[in-house]
N, C-alpha and C. Protein backbone atom coordinates (compact mmCIF):
# COMPACT_ATOMS: atom_id res chain seq x y z
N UNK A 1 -67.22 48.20 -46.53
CA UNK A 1 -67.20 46.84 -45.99
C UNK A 1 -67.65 46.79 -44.52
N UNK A 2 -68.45 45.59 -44.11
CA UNK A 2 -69.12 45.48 -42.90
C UNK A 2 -67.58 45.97 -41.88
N UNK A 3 -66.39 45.13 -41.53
CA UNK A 3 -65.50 45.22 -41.16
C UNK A 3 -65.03 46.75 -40.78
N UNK A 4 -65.57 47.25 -41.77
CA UNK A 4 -64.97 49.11 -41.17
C UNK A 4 -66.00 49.81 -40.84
N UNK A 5 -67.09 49.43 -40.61
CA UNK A 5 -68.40 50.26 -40.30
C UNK A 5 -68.39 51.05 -39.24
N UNK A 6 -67.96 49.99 -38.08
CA UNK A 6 -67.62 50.94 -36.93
C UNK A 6 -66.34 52.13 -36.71
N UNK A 7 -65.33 51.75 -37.35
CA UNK A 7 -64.98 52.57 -37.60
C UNK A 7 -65.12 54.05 -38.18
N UNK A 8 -66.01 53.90 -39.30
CA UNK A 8 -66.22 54.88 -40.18
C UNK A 8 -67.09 55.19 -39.54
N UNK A 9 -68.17 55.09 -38.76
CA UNK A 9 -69.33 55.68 -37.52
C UNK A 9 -68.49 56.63 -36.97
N UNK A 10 -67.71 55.76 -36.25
CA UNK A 10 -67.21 56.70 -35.38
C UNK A 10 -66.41 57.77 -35.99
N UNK A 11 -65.83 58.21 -37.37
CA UNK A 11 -65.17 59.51 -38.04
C UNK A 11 -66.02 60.09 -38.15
N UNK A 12 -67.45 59.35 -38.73
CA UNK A 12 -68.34 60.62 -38.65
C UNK A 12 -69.08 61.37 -37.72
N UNK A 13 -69.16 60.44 -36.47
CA UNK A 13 -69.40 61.04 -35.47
C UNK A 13 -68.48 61.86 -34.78
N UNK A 14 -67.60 61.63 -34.34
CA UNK A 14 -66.04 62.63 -34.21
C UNK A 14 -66.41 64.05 -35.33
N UNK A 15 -66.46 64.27 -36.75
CA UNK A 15 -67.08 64.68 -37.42
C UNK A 15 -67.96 65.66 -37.14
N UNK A 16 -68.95 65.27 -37.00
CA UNK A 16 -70.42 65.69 -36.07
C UNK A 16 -70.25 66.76 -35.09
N UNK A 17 -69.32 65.95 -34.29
CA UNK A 17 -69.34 66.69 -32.78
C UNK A 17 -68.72 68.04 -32.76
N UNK A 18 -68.23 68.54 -34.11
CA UNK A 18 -66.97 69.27 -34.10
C UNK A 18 -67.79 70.54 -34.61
N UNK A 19 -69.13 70.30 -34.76
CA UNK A 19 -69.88 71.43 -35.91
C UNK A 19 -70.86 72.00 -34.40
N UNK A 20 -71.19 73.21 -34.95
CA UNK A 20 -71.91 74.23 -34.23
C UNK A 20 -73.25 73.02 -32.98
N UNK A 21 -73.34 73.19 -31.81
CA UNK A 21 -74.48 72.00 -31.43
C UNK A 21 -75.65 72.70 -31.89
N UNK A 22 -75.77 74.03 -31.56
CA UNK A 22 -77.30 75.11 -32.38
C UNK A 22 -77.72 74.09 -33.36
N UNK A 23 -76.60 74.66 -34.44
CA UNK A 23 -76.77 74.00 -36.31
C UNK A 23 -77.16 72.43 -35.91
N UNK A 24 -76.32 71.70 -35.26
CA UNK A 24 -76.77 70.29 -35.14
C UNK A 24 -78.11 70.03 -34.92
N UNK A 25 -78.31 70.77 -33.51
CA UNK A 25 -80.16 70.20 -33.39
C UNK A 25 -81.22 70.34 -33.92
N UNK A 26 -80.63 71.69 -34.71
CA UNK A 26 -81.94 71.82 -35.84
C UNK A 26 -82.04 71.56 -37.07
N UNK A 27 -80.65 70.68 -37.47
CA UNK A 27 -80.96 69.91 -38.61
C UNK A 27 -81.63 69.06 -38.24
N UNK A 28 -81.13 68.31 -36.91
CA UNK A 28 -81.56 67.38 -36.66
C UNK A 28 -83.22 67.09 -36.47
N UNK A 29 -83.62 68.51 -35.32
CA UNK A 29 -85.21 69.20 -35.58
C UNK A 29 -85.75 68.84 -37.12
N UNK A 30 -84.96 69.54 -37.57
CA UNK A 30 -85.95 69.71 -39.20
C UNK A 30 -85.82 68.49 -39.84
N UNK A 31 -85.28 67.70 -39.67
CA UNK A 31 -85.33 66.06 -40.31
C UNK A 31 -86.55 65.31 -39.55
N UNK A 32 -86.27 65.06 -38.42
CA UNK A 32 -87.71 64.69 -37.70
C UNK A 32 -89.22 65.37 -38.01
N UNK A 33 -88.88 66.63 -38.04
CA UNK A 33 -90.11 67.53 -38.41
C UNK A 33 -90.59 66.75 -40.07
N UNK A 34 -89.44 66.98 -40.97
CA UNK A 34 -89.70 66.32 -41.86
C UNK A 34 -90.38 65.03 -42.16
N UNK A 35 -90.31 64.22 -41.14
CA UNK A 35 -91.14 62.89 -41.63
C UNK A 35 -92.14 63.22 -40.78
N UNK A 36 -92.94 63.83 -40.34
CA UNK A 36 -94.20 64.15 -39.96
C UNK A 36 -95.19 65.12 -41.10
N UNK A 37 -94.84 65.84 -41.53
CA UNK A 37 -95.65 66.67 -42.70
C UNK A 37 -95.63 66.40 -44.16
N UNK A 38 -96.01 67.37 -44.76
CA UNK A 38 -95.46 67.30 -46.11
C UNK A 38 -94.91 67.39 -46.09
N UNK A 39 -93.87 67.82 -48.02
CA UNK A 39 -92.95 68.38 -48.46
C UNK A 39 -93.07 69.95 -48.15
N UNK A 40 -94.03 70.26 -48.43
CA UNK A 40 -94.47 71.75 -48.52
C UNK A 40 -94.02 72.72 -47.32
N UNK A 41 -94.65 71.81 -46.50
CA UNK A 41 -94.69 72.02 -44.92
C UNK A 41 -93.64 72.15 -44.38
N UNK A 42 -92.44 70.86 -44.60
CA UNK A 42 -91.25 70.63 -44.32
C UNK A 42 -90.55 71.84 -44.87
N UNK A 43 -90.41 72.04 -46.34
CA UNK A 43 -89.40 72.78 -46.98
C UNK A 43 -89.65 74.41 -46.05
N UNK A 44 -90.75 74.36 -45.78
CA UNK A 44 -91.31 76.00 -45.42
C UNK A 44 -90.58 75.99 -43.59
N UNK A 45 -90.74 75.08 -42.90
CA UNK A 45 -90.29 74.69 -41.47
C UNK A 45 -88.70 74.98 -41.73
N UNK A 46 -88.08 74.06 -42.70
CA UNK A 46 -86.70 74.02 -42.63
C UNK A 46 -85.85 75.83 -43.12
N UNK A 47 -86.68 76.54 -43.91
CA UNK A 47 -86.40 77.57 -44.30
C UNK A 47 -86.56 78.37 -43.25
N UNK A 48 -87.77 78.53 -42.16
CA UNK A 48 -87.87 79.32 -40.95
C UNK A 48 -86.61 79.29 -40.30
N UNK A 49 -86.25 78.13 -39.91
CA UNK A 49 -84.84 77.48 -38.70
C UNK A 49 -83.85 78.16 -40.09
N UNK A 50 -83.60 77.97 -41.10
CA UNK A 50 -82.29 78.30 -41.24
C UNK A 50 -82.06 79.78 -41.31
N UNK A 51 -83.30 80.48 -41.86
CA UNK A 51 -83.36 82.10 -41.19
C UNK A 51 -82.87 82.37 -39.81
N UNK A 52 -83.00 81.20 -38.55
CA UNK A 52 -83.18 81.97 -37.50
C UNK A 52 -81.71 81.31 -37.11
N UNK A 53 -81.16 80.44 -37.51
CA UNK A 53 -79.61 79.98 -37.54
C UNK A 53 -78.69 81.27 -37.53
N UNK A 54 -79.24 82.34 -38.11
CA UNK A 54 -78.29 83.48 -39.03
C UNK A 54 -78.42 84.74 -37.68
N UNK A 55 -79.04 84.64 -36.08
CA UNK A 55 -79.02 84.75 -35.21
C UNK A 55 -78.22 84.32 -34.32
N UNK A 56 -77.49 83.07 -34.94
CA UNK A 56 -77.04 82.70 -33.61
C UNK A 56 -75.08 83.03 -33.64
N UNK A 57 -74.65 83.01 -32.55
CA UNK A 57 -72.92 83.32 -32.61
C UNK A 57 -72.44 82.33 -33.40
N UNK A 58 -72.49 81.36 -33.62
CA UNK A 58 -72.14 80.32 -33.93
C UNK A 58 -71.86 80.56 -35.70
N UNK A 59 -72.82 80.81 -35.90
CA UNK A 59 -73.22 81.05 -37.28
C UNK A 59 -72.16 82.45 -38.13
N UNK A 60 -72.15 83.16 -37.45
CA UNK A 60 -70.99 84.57 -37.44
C UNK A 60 -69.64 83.68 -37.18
N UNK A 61 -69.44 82.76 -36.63
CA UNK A 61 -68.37 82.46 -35.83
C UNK A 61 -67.84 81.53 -37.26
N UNK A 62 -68.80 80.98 -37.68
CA UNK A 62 -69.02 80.05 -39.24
C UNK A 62 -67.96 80.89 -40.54
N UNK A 63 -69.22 81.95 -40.45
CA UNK A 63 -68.85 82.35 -41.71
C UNK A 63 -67.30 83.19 -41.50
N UNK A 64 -66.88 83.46 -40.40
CA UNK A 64 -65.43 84.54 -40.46
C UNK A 64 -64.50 83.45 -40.22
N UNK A 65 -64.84 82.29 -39.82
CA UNK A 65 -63.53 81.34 -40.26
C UNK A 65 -63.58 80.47 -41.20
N UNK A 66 -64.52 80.87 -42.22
CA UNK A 66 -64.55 80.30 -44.01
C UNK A 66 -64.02 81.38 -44.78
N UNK A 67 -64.17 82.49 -44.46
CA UNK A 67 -63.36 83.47 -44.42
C UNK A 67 -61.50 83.57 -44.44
N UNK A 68 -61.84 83.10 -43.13
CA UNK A 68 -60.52 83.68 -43.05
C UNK A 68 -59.79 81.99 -43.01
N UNK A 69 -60.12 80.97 -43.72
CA UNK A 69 -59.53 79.96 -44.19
C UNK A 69 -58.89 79.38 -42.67
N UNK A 70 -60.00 79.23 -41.34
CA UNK A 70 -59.33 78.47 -40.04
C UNK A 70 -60.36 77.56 -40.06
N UNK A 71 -60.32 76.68 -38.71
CA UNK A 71 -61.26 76.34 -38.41
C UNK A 71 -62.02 77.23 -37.15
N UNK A 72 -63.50 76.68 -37.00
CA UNK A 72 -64.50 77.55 -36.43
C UNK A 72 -64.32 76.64 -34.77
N UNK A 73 -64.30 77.74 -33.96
CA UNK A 73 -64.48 77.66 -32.58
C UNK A 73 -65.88 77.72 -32.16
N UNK A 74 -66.36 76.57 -32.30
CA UNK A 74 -68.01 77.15 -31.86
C UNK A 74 -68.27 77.03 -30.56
N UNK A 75 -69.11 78.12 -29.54
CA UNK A 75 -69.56 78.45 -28.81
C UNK A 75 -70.56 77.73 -28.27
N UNK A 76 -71.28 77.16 -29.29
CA UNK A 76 -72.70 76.33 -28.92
C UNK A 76 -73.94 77.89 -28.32
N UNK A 77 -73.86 78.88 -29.15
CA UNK A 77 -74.62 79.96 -29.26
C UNK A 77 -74.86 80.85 -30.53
């Protein structure tokens, strides 16, 4: 309902803010990238970045507190 929109923005943004900023910008990257190329192009772009995601602390920092059933302290590295 129009009435809770802003509300519900703002959970998901709260949401948002709480996840790796790395992971954020390059989804965010690869969505923009996405409406400029193909599919082809895109799918091959978005697969590079998520290879190079698996570099960053953040990403280690991901997977050992899915692991170990916490939440993730991200670094923003």
């Amino acid at each position: 309902p129009a009435a809770e929109l802003v509300d519900e923005a703002l959970k998901v943004a709260k949401k948002i803010a709480n996840f790796s900023l790395v992971a954020t910008l390059a989804g965010k990257e690869v969505v923009n990238q996405a409406l400029e190329t193909t599919l082809v192009e895109g799918v091959r772009y978005e697969r590079r970045v998520f290879h190079a995601l698996f570099a960053s602390e953040d990403q280690k920092e991901g997977m050992a507190a899915f692991v170990e059933k916490r939440p993730a302290v991200f670094k923003n590295r």
